[in-house]
C-alpha atoms as a PDB file:
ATOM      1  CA  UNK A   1       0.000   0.000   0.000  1.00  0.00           C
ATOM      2  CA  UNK A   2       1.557   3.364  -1.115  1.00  0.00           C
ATOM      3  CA  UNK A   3       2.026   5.749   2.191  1.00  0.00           C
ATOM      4  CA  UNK A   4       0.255   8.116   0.271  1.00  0.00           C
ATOM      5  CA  UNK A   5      -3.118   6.088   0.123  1.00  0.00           C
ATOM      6  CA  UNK A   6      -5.626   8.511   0.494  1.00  0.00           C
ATOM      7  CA  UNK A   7      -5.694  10.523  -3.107  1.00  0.00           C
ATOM      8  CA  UNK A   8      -8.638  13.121  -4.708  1.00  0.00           C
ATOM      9  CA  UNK A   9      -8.453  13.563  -8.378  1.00  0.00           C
ATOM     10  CA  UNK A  10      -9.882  17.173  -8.185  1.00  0.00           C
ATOM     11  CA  UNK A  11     -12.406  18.353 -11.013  1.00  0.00           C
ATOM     12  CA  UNK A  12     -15.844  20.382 -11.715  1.00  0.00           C
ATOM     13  CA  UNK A  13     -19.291  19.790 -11.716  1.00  0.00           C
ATOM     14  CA  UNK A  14     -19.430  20.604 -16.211  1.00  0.00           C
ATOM     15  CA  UNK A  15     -15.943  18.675 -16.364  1.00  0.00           C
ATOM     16  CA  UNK A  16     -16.536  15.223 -15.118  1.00  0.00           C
ATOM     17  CA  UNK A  17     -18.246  13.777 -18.380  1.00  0.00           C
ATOM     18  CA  UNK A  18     -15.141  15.419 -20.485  1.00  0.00           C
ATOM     19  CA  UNK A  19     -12.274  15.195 -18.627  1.00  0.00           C
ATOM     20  CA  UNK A  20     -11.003  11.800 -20.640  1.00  0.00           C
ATOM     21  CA  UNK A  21      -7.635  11.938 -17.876  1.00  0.00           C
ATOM     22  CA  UNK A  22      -9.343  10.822 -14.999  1.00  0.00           C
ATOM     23  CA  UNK A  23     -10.547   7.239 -15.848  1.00  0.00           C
ATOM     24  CA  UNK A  24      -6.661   6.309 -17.042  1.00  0.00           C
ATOM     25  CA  UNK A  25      -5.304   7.699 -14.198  1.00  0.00           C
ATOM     26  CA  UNK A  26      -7.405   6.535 -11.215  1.00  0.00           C
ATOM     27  CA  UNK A  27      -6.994   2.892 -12.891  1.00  0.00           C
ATOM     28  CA  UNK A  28      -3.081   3.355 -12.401  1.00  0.00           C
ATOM     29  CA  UNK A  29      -3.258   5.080  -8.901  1.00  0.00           C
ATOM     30  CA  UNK A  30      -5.711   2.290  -7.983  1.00  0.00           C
ATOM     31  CA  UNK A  31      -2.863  -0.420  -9.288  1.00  0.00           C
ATOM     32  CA  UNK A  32      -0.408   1.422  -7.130  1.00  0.00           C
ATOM     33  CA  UNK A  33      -2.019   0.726  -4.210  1.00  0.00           C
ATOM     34  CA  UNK A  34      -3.613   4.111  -3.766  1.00  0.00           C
ATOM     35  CA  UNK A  35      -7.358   4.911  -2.625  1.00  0.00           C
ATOM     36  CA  UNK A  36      -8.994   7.167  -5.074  1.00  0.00           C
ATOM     37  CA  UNK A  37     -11.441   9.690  -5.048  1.00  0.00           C
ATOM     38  CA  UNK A  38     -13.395  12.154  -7.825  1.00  0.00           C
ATOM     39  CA  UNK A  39     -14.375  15.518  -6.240  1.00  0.00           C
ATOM     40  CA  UNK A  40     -15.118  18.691  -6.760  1.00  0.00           C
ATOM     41  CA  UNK A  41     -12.950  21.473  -6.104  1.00  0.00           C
ATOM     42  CA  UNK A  42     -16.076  23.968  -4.893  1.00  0.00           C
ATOM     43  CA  UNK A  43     -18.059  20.666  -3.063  1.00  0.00           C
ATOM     44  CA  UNK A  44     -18.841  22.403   0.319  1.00  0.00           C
ATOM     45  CA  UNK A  45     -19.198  18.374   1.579  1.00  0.00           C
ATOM     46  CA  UNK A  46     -15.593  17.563   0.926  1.00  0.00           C
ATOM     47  CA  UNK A  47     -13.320  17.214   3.929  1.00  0.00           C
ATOM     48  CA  UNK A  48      -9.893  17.948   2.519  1.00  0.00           C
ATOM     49  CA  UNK A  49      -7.785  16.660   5.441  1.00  0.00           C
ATOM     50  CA  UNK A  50      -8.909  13.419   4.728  1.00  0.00           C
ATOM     51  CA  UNK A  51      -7.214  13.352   2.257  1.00  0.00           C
ATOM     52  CA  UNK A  52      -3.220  12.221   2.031  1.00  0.00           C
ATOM     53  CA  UNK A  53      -3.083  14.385  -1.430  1.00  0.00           C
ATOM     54  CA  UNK A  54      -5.229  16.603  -3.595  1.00  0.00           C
ATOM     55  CA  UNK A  55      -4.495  16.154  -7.344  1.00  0.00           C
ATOM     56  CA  UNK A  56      -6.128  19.265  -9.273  1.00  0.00           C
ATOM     57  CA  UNK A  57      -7.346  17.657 -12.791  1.00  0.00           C
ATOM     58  CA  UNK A  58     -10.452  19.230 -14.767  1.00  0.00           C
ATOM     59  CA  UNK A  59     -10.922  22.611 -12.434  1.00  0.00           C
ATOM     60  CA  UNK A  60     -11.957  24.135 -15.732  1.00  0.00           C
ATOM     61  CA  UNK A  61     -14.078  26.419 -14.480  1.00  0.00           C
ATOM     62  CA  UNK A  62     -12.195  28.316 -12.326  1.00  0.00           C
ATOM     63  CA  UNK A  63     -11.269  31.300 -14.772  1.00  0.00           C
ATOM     64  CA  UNK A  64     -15.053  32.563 -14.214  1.00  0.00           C
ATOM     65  CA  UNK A  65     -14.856  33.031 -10.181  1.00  0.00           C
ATOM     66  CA  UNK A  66     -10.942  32.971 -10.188  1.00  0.00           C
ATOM     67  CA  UNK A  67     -11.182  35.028  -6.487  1.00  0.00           C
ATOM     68  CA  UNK A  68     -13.115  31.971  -5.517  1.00  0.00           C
ATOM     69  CA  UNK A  69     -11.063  29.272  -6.451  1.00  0.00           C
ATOM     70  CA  UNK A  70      -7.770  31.139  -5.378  1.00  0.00           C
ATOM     71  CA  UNK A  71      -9.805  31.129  -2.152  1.00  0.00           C
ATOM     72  CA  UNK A  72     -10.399  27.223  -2.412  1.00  0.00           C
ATOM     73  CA  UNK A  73      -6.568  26.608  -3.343  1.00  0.00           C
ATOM     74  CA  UNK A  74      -5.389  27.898  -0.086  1.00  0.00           C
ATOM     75  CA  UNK A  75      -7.816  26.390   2.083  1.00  0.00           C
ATOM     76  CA  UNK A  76      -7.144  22.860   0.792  1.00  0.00           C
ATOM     77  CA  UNK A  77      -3.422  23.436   0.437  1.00  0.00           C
ATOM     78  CA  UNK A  78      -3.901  24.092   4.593  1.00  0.00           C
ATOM     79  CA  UNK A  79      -5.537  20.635   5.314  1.00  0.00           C
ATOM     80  CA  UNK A  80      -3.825  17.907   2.107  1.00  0.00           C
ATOM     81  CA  UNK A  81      -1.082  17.859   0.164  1.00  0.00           C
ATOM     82  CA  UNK A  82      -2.208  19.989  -3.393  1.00  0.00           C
ATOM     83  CA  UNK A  83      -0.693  19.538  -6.528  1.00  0.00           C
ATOM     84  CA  UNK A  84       0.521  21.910  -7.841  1.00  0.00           C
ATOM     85  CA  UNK A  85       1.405  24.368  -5.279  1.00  0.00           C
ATOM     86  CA  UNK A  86      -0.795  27.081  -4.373  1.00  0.00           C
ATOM     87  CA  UNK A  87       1.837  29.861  -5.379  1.00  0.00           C
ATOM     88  CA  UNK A  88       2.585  28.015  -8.833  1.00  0.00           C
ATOM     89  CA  UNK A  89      -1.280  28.070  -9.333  1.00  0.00           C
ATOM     90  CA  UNK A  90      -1.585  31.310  -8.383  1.00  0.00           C
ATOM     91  CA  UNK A  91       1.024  32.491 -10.655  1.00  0.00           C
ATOM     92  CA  UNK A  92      -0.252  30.532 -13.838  1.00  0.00           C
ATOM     93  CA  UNK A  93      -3.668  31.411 -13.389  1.00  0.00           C
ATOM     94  CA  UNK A  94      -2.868  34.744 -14.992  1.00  0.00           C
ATOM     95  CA  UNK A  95      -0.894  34.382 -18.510  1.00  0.00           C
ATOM     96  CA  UNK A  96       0.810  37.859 -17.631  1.00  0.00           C
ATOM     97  CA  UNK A  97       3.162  35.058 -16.525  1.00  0.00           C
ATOM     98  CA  UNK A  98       4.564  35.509 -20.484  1.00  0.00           C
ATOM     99  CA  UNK A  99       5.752  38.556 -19.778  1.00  0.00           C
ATOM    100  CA  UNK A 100       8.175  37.566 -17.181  1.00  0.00           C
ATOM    101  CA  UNK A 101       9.294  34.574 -19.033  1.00  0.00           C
ATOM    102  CA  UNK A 102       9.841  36.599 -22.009  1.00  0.00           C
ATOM    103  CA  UNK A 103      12.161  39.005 -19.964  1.00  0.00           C
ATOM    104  CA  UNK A 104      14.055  35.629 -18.426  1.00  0.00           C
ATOM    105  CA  UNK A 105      15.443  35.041 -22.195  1.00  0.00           C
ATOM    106  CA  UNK A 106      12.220  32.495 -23.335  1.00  0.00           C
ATOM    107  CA  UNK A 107      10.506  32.500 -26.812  1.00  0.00           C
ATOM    108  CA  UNK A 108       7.433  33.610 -26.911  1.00  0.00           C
ATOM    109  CA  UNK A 109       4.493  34.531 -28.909  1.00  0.00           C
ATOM    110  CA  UNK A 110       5.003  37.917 -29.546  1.00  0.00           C
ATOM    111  CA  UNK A 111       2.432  40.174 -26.890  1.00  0.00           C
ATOM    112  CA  UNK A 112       0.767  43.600 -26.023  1.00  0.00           C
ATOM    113  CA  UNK A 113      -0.133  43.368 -22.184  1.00  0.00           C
ATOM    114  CA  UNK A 114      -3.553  45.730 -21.967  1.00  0.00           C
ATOM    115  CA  UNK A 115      -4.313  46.655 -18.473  1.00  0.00           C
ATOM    116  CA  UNK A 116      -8.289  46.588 -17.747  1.00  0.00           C
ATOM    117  CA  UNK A 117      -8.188  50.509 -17.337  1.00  0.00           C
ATOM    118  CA  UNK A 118      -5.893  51.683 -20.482  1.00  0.00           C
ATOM    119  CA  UNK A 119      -6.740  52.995 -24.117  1.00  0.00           C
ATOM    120  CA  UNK A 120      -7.856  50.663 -26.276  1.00  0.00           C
ATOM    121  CA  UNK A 121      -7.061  52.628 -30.083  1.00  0.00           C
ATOM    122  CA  UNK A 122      -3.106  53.541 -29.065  1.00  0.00           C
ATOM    123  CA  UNK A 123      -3.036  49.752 -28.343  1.00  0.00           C
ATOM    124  CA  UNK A 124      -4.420  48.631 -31.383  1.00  0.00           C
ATOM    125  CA  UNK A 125      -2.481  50.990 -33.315  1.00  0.00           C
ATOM    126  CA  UNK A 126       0.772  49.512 -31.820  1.00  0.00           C
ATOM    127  CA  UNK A 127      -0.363  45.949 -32.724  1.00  0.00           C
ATOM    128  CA  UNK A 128      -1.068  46.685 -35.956  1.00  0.00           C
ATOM    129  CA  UNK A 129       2.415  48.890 -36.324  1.00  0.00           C
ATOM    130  CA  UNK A 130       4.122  45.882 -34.659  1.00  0.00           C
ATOM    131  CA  UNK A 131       2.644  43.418 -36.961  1.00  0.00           C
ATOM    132  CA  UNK A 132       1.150  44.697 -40.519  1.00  0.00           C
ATOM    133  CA  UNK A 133      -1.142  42.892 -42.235  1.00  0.00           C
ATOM    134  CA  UNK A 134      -1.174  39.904 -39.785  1.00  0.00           C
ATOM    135  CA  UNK A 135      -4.740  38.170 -37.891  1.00  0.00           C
ATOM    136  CA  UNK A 136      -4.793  39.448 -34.244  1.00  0.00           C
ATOM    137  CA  UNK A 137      -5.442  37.362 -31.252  1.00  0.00           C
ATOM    138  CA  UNK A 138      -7.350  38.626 -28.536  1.00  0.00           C
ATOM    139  CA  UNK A 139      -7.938  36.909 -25.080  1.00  0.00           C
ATOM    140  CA  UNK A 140      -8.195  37.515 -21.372  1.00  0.00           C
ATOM    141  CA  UNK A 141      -4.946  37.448 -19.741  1.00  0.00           C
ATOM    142  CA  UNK A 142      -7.721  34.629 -17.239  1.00  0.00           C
ATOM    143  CA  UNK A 143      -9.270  32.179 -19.556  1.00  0.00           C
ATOM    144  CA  UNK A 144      -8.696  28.556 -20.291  1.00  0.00           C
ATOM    145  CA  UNK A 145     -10.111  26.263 -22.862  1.00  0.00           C
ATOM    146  CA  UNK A 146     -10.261  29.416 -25.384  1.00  0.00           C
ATOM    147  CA  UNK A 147     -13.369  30.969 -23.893  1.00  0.00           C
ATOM    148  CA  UNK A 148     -13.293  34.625 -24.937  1.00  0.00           C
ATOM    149  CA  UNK A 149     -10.393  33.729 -27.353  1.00  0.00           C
ATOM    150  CA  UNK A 150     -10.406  35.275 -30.858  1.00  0.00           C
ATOM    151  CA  UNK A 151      -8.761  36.087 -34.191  1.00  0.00           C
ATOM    152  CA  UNK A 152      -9.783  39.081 -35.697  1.00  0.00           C
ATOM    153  CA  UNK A 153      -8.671  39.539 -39.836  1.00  0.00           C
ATOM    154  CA  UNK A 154      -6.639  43.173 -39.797  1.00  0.00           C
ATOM    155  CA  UNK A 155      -9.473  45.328 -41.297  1.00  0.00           C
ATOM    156  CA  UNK A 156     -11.783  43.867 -38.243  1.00  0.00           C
ATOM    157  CA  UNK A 157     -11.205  46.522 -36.016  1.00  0.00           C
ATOM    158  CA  UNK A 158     -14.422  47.312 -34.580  1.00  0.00           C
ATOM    159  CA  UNK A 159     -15.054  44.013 -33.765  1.00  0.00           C
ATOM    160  CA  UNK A 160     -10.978  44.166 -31.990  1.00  0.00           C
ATOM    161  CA  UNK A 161     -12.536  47.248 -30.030  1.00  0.00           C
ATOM    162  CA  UNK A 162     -15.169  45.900 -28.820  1.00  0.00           C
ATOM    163  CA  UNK A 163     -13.687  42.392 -28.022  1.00  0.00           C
ATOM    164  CA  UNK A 164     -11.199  44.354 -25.618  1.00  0.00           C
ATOM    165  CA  UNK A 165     -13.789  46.426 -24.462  1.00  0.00           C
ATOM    166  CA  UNK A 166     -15.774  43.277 -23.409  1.00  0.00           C
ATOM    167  CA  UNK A 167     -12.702  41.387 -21.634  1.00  0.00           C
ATOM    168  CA  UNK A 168     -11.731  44.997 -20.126  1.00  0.00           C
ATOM    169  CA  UNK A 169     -15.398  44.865 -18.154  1.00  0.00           C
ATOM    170  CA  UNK A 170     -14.386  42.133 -16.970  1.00  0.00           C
ATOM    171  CA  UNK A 171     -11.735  44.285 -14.701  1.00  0.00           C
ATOM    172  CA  UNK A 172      -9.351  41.517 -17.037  1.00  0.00           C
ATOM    173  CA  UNK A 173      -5.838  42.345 -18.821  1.00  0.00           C
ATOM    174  CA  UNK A 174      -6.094  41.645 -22.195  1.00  0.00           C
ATOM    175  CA  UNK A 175      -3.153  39.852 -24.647  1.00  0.00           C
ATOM    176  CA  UNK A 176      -3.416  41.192 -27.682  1.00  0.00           C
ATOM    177  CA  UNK A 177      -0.773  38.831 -30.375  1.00  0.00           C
ATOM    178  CA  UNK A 178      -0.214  37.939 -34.009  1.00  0.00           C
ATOM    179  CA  UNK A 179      -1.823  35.104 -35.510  1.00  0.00           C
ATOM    180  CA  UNK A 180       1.075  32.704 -36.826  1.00  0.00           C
ATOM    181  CA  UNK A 181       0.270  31.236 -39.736  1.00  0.00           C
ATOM    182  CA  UNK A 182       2.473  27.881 -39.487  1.00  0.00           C
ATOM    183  CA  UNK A 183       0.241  27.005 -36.938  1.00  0.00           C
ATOM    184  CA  UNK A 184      -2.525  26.042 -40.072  1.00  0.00           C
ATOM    185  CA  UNK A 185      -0.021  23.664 -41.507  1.00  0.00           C
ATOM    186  CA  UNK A 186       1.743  22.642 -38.606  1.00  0.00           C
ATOM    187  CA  UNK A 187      -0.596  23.069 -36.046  1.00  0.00           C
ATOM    188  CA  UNK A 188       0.470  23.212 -31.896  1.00  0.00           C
ATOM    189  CA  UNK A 189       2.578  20.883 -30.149  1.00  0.00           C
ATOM    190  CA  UNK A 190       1.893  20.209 -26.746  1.00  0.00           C
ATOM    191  CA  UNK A 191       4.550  18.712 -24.273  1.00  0.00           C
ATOM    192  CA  UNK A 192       3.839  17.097 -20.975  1.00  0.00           C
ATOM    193  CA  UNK A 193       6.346  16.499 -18.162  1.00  0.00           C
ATOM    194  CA  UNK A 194       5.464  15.061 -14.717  1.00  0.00           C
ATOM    195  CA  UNK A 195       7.640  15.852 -12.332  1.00  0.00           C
ATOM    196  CA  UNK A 196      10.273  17.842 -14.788  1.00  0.00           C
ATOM    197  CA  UNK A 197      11.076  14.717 -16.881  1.00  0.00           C
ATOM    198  CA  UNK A 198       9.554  14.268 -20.501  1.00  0.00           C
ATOM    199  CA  UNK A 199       6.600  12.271 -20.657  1.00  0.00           C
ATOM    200  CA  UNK A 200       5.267  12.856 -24.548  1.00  0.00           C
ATOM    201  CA  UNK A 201       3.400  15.237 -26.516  1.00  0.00           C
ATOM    202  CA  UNK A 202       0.476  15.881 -28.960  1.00  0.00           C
ATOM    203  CA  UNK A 203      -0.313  17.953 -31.497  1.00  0.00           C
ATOM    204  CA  UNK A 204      -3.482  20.434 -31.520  1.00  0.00           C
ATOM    205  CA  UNK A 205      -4.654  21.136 -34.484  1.00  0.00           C
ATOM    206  CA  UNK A 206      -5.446  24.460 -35.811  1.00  0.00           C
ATOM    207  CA  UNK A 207      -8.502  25.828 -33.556  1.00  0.00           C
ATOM    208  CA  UNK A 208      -9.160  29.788 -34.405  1.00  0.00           C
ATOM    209  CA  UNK A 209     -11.175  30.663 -37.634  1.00  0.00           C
ATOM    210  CA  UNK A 210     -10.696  34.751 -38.995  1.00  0.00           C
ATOM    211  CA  UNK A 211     -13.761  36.295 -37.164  1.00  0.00           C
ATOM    212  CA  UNK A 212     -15.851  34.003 -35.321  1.00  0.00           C
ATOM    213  CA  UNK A 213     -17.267  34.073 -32.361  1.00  0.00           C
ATOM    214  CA  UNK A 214     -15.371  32.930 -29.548  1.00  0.00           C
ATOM    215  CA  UNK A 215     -16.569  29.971 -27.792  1.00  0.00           C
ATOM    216  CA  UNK A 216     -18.510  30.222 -24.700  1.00  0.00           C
ATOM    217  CA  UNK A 217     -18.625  26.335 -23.856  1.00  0.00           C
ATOM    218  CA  UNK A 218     -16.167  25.177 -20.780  1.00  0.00           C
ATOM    219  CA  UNK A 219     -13.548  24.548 -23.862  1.00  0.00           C
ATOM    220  CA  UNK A 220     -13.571  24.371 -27.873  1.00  0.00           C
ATOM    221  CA  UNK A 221     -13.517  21.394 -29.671  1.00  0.00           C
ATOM    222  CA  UNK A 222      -9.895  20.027 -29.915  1.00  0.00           C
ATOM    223  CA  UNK A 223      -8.546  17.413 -32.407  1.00  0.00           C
ATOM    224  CA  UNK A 224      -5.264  15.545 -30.938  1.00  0.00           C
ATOM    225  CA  UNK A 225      -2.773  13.452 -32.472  1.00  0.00           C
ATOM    226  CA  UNK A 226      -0.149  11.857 -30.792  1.00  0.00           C
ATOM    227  CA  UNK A 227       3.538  14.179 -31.719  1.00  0.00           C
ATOM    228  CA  UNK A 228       6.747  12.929 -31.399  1.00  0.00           C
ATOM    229  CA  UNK A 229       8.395  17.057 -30.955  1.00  0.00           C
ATOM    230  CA  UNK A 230      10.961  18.205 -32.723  1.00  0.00           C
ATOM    231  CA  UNK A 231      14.355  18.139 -30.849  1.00  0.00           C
ATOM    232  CA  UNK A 232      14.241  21.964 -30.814  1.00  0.00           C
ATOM    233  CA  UNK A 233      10.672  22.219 -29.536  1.00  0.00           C
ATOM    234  CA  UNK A 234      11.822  19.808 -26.552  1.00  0.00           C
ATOM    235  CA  UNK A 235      14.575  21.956 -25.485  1.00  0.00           C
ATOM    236  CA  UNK A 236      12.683  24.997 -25.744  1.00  0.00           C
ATOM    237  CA  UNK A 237      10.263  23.233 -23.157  1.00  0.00           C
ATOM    238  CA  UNK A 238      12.719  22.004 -20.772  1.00  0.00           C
ATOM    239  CA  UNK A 239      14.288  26.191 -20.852  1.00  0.00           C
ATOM    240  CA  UNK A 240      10.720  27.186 -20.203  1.00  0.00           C
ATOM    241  CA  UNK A 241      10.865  24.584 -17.155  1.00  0.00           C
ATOM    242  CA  UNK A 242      14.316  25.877 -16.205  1.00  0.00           C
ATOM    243  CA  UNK A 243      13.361  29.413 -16.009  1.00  0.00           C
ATOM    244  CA  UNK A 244      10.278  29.309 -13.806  1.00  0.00           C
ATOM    245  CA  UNK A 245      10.899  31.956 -10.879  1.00  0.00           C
ATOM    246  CA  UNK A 246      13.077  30.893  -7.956  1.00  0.00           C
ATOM    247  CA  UNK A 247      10.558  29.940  -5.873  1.00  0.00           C
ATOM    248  CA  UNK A 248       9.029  27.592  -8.536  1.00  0.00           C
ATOM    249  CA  UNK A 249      12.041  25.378  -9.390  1.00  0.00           C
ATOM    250  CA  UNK A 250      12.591  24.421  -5.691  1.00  0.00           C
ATOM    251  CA  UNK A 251      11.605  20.406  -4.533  1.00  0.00           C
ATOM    252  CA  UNK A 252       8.872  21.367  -3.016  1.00  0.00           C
ATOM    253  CA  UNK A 253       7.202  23.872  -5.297  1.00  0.00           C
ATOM    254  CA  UNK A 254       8.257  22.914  -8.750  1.00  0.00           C
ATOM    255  CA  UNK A 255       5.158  21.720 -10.831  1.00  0.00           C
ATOM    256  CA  UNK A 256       4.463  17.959 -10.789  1.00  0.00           C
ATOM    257  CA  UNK A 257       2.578  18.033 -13.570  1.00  0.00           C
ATOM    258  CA  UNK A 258       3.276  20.901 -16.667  1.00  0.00           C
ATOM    259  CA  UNK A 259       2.457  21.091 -20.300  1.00  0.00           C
ATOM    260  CA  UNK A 260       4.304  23.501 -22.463  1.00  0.00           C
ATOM    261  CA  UNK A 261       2.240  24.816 -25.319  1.00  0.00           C
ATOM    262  CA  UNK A 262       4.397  25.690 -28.571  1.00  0.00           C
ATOM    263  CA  UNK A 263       4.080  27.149 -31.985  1.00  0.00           C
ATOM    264  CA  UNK A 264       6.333  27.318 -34.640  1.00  0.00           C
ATOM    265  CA  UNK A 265       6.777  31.522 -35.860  1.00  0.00           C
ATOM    266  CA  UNK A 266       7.263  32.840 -38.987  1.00  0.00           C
ATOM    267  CA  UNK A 267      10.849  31.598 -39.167  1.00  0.00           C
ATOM    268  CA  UNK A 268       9.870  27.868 -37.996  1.00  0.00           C
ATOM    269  CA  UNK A 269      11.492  28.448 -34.497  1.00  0.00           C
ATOM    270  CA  UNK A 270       9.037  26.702 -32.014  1.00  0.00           C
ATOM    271  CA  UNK A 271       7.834  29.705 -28.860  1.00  0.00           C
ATOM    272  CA  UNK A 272       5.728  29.597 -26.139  1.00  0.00           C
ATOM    273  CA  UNK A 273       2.207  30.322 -26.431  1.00  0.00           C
ATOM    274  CA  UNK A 274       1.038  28.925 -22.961  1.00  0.00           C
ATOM    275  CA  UNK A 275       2.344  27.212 -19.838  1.00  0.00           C
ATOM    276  CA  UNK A 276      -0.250  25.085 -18.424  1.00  0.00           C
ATOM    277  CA  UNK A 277      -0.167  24.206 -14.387  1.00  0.00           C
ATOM    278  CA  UNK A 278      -3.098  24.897 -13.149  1.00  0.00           C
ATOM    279  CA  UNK A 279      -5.260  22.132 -14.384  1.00  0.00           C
ATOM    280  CA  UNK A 280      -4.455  21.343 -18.310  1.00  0.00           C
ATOM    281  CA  UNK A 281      -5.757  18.250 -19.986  1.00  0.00           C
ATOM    282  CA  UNK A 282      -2.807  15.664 -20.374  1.00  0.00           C
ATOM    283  CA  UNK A 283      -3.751  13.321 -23.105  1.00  0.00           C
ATOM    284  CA  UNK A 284      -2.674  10.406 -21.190  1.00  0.00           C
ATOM    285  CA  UNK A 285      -4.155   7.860 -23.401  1.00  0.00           C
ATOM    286  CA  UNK A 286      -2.417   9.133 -25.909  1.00  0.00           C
ATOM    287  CA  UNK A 287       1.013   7.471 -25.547  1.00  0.00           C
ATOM    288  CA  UNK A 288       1.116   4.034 -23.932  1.00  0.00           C
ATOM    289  CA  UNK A 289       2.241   4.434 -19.887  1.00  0.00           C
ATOM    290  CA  UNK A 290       1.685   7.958 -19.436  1.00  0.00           C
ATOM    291  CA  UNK A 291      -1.150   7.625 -16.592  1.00  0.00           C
ATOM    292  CA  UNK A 292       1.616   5.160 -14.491  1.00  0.00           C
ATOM    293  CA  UNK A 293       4.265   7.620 -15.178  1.00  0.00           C
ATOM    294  CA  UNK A 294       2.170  10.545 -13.534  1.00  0.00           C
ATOM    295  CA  UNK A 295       0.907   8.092 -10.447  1.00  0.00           C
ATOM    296  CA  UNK A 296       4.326   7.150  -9.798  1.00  0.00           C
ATOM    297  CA  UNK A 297       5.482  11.134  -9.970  1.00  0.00           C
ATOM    298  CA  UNK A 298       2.371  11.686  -7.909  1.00  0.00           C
ATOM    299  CA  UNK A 299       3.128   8.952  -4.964  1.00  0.00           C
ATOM    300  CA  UNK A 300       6.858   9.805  -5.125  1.00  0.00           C
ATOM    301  CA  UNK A 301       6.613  13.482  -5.128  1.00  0.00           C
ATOM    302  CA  UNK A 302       3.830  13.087  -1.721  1.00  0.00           C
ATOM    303  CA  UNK A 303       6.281  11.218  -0.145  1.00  0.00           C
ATOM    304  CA  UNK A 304       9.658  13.633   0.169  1.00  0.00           C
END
């Protein structure tokens, strides 16, 4: 019996019929030895301490009450073991996080940071100055599953305006970035490491059409492939890893679980369009052994 028997596999009320990671991986907890439990995170019923460890999985809905679930974090983190951290969580859960990544020396989509209270035109006109002629991305700096995500085409711009003006109510920073094109022939590779050590990857394929609506379902529609990444797109991921604040790339508060989003820019150099640590989906029956290989990061991480 694993001395870290007691496990919750933490998810939401609209996730548990679509989170496809939790069957997989409660199986191979289960064959470790392990108790498992489903929950969710905002289930006033749930005792947290009797837990040994909190796993978050399919929280997907915690970019509409983020104050709440922030709230939740540090409350469970005070009664199980969470994973990942509460800081780490806290930190992902906004994607200003590129910013400081970019600054540490890491490829990244190029972005305009738009604070909830500043002009919307002189930030458009930069964009477009930055990037002529190019599709521009718009989403909440809080968002997950691309809800409130869109590409505008470059003569859209009252649709840009009031797309920022929307996320802006929201009291929300908005990123505003190029589309890169590679991405439709490419598409996005996805690479997931438990406990800092390679596990495998996917690839997305192209999600945002010029102009539509963005989605307001708990996610978009995704279609996966397995990926074996290019040798450059791994070691692009393992330097995102590597340059995660201090604080973040200690024993104890380095992510068990990440996956590094990439694209591939103009030039075919992969960047970063997202790190994902608060509670991405890990495709684990995509590649044979990748729900053991997280249980056994899980049981030996919970036992330090």
């Amino acid at each position: 019996m694993s001395t870290a028997s007691r496990i919750a596999l933490v998810s939401a009320r609209a996730a548990l019929d679509h989170d496809d990671d939790l069957a997989p991986l409660q199986a191979a907890l289960r064959a470790a030895g392990a108790t498992v439990e489903i929950v969710c995170w905002d289930d006033a019923q749930v005792h947290w301490a009797r837990f040994d460890v909190a796993l978050i999985r399919s929280t997907w809905d915690y970019t509409w009450r983020l104050d709440d679930y922030l709230r939740w974090v540090e409350h469970a983190a005070a009664r199980t073991r969470l994973f990942n951290p509460p800081a780490l969580l806290r930190w992902n859960s906004d994607k200003r996080y590129l910013g400081e990544l970019a600054l540490a020396g890491i490829a990244t989509v190029p972005t305009h940071f738009l604070a909830p209270d500043a002009a919307i035109e002189p930030a458009l006109d930069a964009a477009h100055a930055a990037w002529p002629g190019a599709d521009l991305v718009i989403k909440p700096s809080v968002s997950a599953g691309s809800r409130d995500t869109m590409r505008h085409s470059p003569e859209a711009r009252t649709a840009m305006r009031a797309h920022l003006a929307a996320v802006q109510a929201q009291r929300k920073h908005v990123l505003i970035q190029p589309y890169l094109a590679r991405v439709d022939s490419t598409g996005e590779t996805a690479l997931l490491f438990f406990d800092g050590v390679f596990s495998h990857a996917i690839r997305k394929a192209p999600l945002l059409v010029p102009n539509a609506a963005a989605t307001r379902a708990l996610f978009a529609p995704e279609h996966i492939q397995p990926r074996q990444p290019g040798a450059d797109e791994l070691a692009l991921a393992q330097r995102v890893l590597a340059a995660l604040p201090a604080p973040f790339r200690s024993t104890s508060d380095a992510p068990l679980y990440a996956r590094v989003d990439l694209l591939r820019d103009d030039t075919g150099a992969p960047c970063l369009i997202e790190l994902e640590l608060v509670e991405p989906s890990l495709f684990l029956d995509f590649a044979p052994g990748a729900a053991q290989r997280l249980a056994a990061a899980l049981l030996a991480r919970a036992t330090r």
